[in-house]
C-alpha atoms as a PDB file:
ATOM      1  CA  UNK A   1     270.796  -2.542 -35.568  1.00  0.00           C
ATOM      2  CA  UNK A   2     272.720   0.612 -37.528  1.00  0.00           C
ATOM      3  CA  UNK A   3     275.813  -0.368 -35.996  1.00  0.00           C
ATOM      4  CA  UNK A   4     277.090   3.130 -36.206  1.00  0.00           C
ATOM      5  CA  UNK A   5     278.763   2.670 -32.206  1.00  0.00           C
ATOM      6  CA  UNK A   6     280.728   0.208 -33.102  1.00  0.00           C
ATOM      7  CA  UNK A   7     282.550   1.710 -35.644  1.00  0.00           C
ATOM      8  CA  UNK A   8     283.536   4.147 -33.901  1.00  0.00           C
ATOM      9  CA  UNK A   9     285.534   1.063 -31.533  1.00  0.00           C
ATOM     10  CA  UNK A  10     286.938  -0.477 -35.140  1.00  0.00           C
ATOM     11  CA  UNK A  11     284.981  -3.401 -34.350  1.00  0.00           C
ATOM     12  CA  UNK A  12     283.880  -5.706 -36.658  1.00  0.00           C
ATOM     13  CA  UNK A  13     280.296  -5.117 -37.495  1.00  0.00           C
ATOM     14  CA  UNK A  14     277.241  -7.840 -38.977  1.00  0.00           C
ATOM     15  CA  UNK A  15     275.761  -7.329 -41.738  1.00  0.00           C
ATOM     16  CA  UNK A  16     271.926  -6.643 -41.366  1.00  0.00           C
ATOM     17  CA  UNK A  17     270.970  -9.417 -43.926  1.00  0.00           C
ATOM     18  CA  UNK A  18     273.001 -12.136 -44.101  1.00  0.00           C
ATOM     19  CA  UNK A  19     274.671 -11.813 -40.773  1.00  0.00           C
ATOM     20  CA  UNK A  20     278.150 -11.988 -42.009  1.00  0.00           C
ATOM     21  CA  UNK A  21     280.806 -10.208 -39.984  1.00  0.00           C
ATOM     22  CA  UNK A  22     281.585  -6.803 -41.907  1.00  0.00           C
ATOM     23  CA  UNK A  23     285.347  -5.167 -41.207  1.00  0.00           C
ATOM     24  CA  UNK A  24     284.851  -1.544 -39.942  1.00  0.00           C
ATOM     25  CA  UNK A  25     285.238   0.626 -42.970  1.00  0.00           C
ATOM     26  CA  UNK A  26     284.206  -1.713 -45.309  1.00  0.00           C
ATOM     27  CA  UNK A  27     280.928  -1.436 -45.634  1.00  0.00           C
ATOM     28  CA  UNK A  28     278.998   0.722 -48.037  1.00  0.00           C
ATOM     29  CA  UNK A  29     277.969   4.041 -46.607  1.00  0.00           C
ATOM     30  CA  UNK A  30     273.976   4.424 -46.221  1.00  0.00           C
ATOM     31  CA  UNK A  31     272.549   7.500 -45.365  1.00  0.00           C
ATOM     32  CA  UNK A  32     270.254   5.311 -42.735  1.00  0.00           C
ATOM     33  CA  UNK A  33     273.564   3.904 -41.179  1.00  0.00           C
ATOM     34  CA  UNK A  34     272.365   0.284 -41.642  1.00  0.00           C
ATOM     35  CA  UNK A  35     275.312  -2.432 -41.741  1.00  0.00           C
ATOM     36  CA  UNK A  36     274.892  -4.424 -45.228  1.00  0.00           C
ATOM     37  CA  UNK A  37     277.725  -6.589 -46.669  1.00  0.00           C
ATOM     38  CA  UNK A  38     279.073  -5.286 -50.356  1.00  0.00           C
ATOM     39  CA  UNK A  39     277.515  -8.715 -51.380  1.00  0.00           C
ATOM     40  CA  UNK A  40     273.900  -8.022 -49.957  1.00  0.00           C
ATOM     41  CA  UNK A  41     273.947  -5.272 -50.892  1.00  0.00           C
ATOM     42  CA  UNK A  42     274.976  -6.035 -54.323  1.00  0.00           C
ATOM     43  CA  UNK A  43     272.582  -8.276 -54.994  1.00  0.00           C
ATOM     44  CA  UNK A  44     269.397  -6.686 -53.667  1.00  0.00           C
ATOM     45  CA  UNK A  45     270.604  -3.658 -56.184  1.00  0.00           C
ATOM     46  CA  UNK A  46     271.362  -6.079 -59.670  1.00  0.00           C
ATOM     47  CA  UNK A  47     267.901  -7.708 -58.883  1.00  0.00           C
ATOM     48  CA  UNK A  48     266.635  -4.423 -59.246  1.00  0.00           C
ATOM     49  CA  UNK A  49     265.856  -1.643 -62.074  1.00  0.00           C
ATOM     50  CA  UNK A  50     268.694   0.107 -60.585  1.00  0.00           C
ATOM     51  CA  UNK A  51     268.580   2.836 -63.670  1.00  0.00           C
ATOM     52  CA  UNK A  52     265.142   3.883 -63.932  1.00  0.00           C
ATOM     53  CA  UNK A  53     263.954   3.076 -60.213  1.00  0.00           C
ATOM     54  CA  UNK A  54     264.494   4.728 -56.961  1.00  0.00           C
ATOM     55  CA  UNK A  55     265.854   1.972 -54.169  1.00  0.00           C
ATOM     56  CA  UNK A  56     265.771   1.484 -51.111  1.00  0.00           C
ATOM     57  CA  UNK A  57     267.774   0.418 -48.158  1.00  0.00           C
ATOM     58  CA  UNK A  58     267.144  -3.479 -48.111  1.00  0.00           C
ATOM     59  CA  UNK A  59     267.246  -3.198 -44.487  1.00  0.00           C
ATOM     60  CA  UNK A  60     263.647  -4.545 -43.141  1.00  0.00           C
ATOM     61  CA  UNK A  61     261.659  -1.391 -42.755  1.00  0.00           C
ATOM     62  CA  UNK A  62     263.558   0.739 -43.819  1.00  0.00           C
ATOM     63  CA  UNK A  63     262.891   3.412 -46.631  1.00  0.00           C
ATOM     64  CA  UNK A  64     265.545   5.061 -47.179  1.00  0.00           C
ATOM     65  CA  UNK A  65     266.547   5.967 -50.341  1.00  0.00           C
ATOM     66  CA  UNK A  66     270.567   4.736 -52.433  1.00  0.00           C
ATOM     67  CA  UNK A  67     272.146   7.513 -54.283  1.00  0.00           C
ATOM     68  CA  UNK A  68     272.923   7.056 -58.022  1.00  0.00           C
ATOM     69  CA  UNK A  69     276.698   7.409 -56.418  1.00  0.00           C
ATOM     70  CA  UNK A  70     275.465   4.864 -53.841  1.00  0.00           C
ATOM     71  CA  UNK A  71     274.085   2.347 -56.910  1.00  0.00           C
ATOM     72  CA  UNK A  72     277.042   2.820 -59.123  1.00  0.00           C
ATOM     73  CA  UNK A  73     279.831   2.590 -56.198  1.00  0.00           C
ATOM     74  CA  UNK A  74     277.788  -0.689 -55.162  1.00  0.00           C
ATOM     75  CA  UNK A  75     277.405  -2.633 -58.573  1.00  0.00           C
ATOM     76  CA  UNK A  76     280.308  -1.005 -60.353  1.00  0.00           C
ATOM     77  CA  UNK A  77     280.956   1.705 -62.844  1.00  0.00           C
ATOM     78  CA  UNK A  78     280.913  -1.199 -66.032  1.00  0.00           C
ATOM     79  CA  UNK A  79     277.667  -3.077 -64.616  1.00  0.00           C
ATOM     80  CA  UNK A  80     275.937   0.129 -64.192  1.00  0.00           C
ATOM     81  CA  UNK A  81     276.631   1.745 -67.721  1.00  0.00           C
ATOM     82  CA  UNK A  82     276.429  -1.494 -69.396  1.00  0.00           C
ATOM     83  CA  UNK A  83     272.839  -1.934 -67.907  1.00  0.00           C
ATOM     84  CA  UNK A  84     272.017   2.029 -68.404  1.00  0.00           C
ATOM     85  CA  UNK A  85     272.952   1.205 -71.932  1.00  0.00           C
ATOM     86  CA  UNK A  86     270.473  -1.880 -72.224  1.00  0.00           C
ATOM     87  CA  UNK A  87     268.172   0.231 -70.455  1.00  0.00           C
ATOM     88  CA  UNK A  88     268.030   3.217 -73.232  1.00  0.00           C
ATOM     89  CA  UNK A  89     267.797   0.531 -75.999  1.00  0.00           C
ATOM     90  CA  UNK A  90     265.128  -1.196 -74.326  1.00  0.00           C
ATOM     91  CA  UNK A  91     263.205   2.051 -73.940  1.00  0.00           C
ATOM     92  CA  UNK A  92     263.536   3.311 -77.766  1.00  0.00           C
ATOM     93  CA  UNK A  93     262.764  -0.277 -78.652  1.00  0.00           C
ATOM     94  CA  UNK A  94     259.525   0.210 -76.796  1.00  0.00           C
ATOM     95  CA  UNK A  95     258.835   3.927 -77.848  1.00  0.00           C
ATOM     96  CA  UNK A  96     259.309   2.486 -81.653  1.00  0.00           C
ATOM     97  CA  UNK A  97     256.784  -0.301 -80.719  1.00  0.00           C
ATOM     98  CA  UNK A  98     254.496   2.345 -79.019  1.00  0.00           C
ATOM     99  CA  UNK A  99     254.799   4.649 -82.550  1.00  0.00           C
ATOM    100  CA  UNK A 100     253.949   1.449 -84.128  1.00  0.00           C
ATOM    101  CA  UNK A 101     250.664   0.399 -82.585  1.00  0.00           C
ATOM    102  CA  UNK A 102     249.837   3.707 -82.741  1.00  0.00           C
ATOM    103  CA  UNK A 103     250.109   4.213 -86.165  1.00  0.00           C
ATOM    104  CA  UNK A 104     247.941   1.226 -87.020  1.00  0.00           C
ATOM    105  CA  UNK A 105     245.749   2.180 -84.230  1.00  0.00           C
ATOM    106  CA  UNK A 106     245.354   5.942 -86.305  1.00  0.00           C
ATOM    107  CA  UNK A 107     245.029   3.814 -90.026  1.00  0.00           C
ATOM    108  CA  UNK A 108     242.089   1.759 -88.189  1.00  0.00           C
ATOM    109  CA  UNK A 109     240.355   4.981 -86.967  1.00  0.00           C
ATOM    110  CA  UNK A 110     241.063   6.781 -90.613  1.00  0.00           C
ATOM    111  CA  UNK A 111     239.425   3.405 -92.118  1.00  0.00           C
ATOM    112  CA  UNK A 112     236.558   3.216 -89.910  1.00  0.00           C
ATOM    113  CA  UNK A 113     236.200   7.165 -90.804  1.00  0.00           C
ATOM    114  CA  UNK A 114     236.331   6.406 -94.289  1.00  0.00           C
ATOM    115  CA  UNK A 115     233.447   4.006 -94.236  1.00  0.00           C
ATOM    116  CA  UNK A 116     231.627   5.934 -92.206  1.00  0.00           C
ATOM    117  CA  UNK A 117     231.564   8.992 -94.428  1.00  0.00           C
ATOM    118  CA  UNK A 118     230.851   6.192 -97.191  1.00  0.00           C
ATOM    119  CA  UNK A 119     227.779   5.155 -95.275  1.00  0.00           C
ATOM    120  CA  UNK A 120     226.493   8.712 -94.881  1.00  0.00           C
ATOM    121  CA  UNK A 121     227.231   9.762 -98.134  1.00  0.00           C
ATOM    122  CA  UNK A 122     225.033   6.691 -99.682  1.00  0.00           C
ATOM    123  CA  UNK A 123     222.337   6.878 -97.038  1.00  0.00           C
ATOM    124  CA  UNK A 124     221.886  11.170 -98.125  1.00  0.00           C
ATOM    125  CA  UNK A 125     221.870   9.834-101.807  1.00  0.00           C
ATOM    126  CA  UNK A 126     219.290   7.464-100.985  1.00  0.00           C
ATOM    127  CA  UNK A 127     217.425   9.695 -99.094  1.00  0.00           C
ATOM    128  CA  UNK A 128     217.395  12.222-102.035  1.00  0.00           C
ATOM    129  CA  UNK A 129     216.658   9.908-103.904  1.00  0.00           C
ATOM    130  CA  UNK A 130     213.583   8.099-101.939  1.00  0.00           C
ATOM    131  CA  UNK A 131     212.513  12.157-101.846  1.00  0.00           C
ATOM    132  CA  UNK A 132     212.393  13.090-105.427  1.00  0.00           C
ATOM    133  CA  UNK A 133     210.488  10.005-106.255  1.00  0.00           C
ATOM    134  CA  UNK A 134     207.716  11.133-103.555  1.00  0.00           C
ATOM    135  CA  UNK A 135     207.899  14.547-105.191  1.00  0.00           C
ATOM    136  CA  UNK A 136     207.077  13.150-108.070  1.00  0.00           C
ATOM    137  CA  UNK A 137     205.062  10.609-107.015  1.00  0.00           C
ATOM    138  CA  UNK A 138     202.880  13.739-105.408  1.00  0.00           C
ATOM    139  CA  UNK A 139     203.299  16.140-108.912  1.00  0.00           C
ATOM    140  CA  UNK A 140     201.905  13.343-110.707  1.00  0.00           C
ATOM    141  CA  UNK A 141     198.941  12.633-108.398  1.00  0.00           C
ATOM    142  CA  UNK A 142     197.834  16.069-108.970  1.00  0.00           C
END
């Protein structure tokens, strides 16, 4: 039920969720025409990662995508940027945690290099060594 008829009469419309009668005019503009209450619609947005996420009409099958303009008019110009705001911090706390596990991911590798070249470097002595007593072994024989 888009309810887009009615409006034109000035009717009173339901909203599409929760049922509740919606004044003509009141109710946010979707570009799918579904009827939501500010409320529904509201909350189906805050429950959301309305910064970094696309969303959707909450309307059942429907796909439609908000706006940004359609988000921020819905939860508020202070909500939004206060929650954009968390949302940055959140992601260069994450990025700095990322750089971190890297970092002792790359001294790990650099160790496990280091022992490895150890281990070659002893095993070539050794095998030098092992050789030049053979050589010997084979000068002295004759």
């Amino acid at each position: 039920d888009h309810g887009a008829g009615d409006e034109s009469r000035g009717s009173t419309l339901r909203c599409g969720l929760c049922f509740a009668p919606v004044p003509s005019g009141s109710a946010p503009e979707l570009d799918c025409k579904h009827t939501l209450c500010r409320s529904c619609l509201q909350q189906h947005l805050l429950a959301a990662d309305f910064v970094r996420g696309v969303l959707r009409c909450p309307s059942p099958g429907c796909s439609t995508s908000l706006s940004v303009a359609q988000v921020r008019a819905s939860v508020g110009e202070e909500v939004y940027e206060k929650r954009r705001a968390a949302t940055v911090e959140e992601d260069a706390a994450f990025a700095r945690q990322m750089a971190e596990e890297l970092a002792r991911e790359d001294a790990a590798a650099e160790e496990r290099l280091e022992r490895e070249r150890f281990a070659r470097e002893q095993w070539e002595r050794e095998f030098l060594a092992t050789q030049a007593r053979e050589g010997a072994e084979v000068v002295a024989a004759a």
